[in-house]
C-alpha atoms as a PDB file:
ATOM      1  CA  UNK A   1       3.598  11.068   3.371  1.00  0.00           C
ATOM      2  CA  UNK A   2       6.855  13.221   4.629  1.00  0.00           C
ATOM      3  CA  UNK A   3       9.495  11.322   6.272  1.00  0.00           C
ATOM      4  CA  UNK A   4      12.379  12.146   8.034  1.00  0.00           C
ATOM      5  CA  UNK A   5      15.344  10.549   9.538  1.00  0.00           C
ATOM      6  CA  UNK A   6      15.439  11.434  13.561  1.00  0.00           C
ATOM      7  CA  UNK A   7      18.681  11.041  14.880  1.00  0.00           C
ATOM      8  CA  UNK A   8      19.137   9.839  18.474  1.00  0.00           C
ATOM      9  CA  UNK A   9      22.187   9.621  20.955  1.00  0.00           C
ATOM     10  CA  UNK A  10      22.870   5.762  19.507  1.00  0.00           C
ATOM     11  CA  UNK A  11      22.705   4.314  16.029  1.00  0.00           C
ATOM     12  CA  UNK A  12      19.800   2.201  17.478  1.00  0.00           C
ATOM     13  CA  UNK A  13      17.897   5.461  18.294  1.00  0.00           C
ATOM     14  CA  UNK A  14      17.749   6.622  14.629  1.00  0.00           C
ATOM     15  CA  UNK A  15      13.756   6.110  12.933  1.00  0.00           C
ATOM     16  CA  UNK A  16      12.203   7.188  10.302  1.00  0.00           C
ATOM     17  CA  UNK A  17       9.506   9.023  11.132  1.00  0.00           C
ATOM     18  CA  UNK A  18       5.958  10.089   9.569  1.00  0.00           C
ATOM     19  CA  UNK A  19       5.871  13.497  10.291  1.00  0.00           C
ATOM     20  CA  UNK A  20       2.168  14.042   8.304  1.00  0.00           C
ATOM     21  CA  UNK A  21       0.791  11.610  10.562  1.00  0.00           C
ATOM     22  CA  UNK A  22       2.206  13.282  13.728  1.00  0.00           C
ATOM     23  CA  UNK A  23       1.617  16.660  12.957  1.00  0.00           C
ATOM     24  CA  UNK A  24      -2.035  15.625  12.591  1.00  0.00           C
ATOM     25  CA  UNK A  25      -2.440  13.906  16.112  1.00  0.00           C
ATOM     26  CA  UNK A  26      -1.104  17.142  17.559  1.00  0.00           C
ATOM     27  CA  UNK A  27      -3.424  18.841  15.549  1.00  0.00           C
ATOM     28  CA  UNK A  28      -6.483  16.747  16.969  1.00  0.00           C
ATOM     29  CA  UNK A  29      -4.845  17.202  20.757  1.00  0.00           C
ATOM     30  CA  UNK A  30      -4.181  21.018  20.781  1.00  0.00           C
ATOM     31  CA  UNK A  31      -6.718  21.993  18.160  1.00  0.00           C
ATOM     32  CA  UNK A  32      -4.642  24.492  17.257  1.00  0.00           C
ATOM     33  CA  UNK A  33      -1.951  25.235  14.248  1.00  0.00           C
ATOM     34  CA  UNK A  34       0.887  23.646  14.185  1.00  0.00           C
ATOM     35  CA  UNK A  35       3.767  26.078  12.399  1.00  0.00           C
ATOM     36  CA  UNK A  36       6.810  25.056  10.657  1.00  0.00           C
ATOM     37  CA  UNK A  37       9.663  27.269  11.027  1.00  0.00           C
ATOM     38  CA  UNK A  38      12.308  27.853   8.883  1.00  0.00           C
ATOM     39  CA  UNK A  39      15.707  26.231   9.448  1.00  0.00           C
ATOM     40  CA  UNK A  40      18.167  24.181   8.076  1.00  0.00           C
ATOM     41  CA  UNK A  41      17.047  20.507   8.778  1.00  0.00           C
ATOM     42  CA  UNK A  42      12.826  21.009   8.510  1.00  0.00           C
ATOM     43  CA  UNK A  43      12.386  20.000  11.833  1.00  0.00           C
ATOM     44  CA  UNK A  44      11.464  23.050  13.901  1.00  0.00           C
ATOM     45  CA  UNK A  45       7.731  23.872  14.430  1.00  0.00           C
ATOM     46  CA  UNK A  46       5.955  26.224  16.732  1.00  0.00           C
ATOM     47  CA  UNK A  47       2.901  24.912  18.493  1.00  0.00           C
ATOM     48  CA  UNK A  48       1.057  27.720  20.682  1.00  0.00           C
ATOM     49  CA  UNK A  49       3.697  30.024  21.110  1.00  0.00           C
ATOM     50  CA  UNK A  50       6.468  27.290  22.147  1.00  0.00           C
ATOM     51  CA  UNK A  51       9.236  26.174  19.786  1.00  0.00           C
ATOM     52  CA  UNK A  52      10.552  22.608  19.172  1.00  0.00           C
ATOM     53  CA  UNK A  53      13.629  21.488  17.738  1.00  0.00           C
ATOM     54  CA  UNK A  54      12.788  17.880  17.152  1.00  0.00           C
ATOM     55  CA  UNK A  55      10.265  15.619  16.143  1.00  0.00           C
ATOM     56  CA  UNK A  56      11.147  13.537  19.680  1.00  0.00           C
ATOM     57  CA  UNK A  57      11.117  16.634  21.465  1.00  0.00           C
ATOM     58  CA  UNK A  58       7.565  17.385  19.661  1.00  0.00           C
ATOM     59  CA  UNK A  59       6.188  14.117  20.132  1.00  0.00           C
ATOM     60  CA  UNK A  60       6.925  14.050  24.470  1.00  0.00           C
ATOM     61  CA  UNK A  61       5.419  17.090  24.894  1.00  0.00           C
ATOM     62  CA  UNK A  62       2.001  16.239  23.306  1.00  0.00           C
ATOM     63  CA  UNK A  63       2.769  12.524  25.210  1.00  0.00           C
ATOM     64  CA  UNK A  64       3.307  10.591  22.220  1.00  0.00           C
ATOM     65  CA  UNK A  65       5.512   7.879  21.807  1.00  0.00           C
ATOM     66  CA  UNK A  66       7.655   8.850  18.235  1.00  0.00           C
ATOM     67  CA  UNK A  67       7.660   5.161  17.544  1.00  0.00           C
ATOM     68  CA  UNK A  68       3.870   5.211  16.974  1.00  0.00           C
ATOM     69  CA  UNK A  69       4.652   7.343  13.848  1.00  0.00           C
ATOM     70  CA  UNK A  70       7.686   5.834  12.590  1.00  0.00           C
ATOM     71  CA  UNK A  71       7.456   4.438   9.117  1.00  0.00           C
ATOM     72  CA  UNK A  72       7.513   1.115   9.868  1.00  0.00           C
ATOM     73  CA  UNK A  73       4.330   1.610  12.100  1.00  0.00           C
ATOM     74  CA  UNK A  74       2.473   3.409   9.264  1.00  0.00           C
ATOM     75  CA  UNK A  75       3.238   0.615   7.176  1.00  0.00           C
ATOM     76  CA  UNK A  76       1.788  -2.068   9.239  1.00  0.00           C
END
C-alpha cells in the first residue's frame, strides 16, 4: 500500500492517504490508465489527457471524497 501525506490549507486538513486504493477506483470509473508523471513530490498523474496536481484535486474530479481513502479508513 503507497501512502502519502496530503497537505491542506489547515493542520487539520493534512491525511494520509492510500493512493493504491484510489488510483484503482478511478481506474474502475474511467476505465482508462491512470499515468503518473514525473515531479518532485509523486503526486501528479494524468488521467485522459488532463493533469492533476493533487491527490484532493484527483479525488473531486472523479467525485470521491479523499477521506474514503485515507489510511485510517483502509485500516478499519
Amino acid at each position: 500500500m503507497t501512502t502519502v501525506k496530503q497537505h491542506g490549507n489547515a493542520a487539520h486538513d493534512a491525511l494520509s492517504v492510500d493512493v493504491d486504493a484510489l488510483l484503482a477506483a478511478i481506474n474502475e470509473i474511467c476505465e482508462s490508465e491512470v499515468h503518473r508523471l514525473p515531479d518532485g513530490d509523486g503526486q501528479r498523474v494524468s488521467v485522459d489527457g488532463r493533469d492533476y496536481h493533487t491527490w484532493r484535486e484527483l479525488a473531486q474530479a472523479f467525485e470521491l471524497d479523499i477521506h474514503d481513502f485515507s489510511a485510517t479508513e483502509a485500516n478499519r
